[in-house]
Protein backbone atom coordinates (compact mmCIF):
# COMPACT_ATOMS: atom_id res chain seq x y z
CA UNK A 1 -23.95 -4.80 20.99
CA UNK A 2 -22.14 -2.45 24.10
CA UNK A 3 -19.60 -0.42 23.83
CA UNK A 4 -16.42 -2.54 24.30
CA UNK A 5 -17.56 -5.51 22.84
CA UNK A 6 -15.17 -8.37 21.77
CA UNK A 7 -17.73 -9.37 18.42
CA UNK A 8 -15.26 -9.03 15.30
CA UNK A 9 -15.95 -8.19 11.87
CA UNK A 10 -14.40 -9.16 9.54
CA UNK A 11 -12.92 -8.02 5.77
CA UNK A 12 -11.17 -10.67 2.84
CA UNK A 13 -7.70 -9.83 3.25
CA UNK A 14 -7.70 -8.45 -0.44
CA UNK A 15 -10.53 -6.04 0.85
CA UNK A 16 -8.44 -4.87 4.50
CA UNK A 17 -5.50 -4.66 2.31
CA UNK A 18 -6.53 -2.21 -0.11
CA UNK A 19 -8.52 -0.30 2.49
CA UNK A 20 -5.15 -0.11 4.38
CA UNK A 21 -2.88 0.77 1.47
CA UNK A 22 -5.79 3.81 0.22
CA UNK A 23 -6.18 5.14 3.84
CA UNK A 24 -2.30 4.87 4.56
CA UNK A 25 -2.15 7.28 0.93
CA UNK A 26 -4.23 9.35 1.95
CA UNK A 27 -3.09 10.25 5.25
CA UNK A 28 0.44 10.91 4.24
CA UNK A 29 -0.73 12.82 1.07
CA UNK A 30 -3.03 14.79 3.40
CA UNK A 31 -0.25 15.72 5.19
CA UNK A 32 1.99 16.40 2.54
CA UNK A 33 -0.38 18.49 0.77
CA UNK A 34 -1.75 20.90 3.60
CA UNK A 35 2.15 21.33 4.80
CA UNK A 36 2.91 22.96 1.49
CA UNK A 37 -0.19 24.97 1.15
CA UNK A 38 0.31 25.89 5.19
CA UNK A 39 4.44 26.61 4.79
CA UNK A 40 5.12 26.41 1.34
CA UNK A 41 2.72 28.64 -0.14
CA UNK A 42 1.01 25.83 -2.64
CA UNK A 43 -2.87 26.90 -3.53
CA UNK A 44 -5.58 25.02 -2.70
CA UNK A 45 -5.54 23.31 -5.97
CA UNK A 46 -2.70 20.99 -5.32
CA UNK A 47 -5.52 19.30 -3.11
CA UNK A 48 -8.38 19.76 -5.61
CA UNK A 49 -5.68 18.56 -8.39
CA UNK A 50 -4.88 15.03 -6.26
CA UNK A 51 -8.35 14.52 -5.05
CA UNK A 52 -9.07 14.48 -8.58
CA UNK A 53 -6.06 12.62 -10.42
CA UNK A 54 -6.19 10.01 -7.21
CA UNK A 55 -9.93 9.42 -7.44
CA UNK A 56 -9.63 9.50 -3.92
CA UNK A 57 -13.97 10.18 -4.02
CA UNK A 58 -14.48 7.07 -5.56
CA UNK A 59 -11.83 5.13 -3.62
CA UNK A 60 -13.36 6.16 0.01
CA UNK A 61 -16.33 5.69 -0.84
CA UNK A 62 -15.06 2.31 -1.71
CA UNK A 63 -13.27 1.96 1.73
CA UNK A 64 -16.30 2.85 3.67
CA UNK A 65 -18.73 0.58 1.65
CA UNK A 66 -16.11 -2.79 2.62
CA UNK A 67 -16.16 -1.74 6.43
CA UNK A 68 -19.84 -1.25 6.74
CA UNK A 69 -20.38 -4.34 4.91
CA UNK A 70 -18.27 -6.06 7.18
CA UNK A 71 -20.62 -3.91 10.22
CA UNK A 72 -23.46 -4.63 8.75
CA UNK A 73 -22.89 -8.61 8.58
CA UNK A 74 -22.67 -8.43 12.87
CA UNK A 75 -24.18 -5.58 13.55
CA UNK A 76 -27.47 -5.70 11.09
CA UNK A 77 -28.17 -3.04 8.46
CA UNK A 78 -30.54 -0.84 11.29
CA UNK A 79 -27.42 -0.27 13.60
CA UNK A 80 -25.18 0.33 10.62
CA UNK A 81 -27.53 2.78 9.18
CA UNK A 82 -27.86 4.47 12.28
CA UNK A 83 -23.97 4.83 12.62
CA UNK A 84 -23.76 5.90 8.87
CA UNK A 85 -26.69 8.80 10.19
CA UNK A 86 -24.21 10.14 13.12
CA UNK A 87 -21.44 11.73 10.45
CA UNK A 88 -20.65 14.98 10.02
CA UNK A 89 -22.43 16.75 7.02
CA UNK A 90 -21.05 19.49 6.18
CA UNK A 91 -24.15 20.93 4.32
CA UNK A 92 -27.16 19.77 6.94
């Protein structure tokens, strides 16, 4: 597969909506949250606090296991693992 390519993947619609509707949350809470720690002088446990109550661990990981699924199923597991490899780690 090049870069470019036309191939599509593809999720159930109940699986690309709830990825939507979780990554949609979490962007505006993101935002939300790190404006009132940045300018409204909130602690960093207003994040820790909806990480938490939000399960937003569990529901990303979620997210990120329906879209490399959906890789995996054109791509093949080798080329997914490999893109899975190139994150960020913040401990390595």
């Amino acid at each position: 597969m090049t870069e470019g390519s036309s191939e599509r993947c593809h999720l159930t619609v109940d699986e690309a909506i709830e990825v939507a509707a979780d990554l949609n949350e979490f962007v505006v809470a993101f935002d939300q949250i790190f404006s009132r720690i940045t300018f409204g002088g909130a602690s960093s446990e207003l994040l820790t606090s909806y990480m938490i109550e939000r399960n937003v661990r569990q529901r990303l990981a979620s997210a990120r296991s329906s879209i490399f699924d959906a890789l995996e199923r054109v791509i093949g597991q080798e080329v997914s693992d490999r893109i899975a490899e190139q994150g960020y780690r913040h401990f390595d």
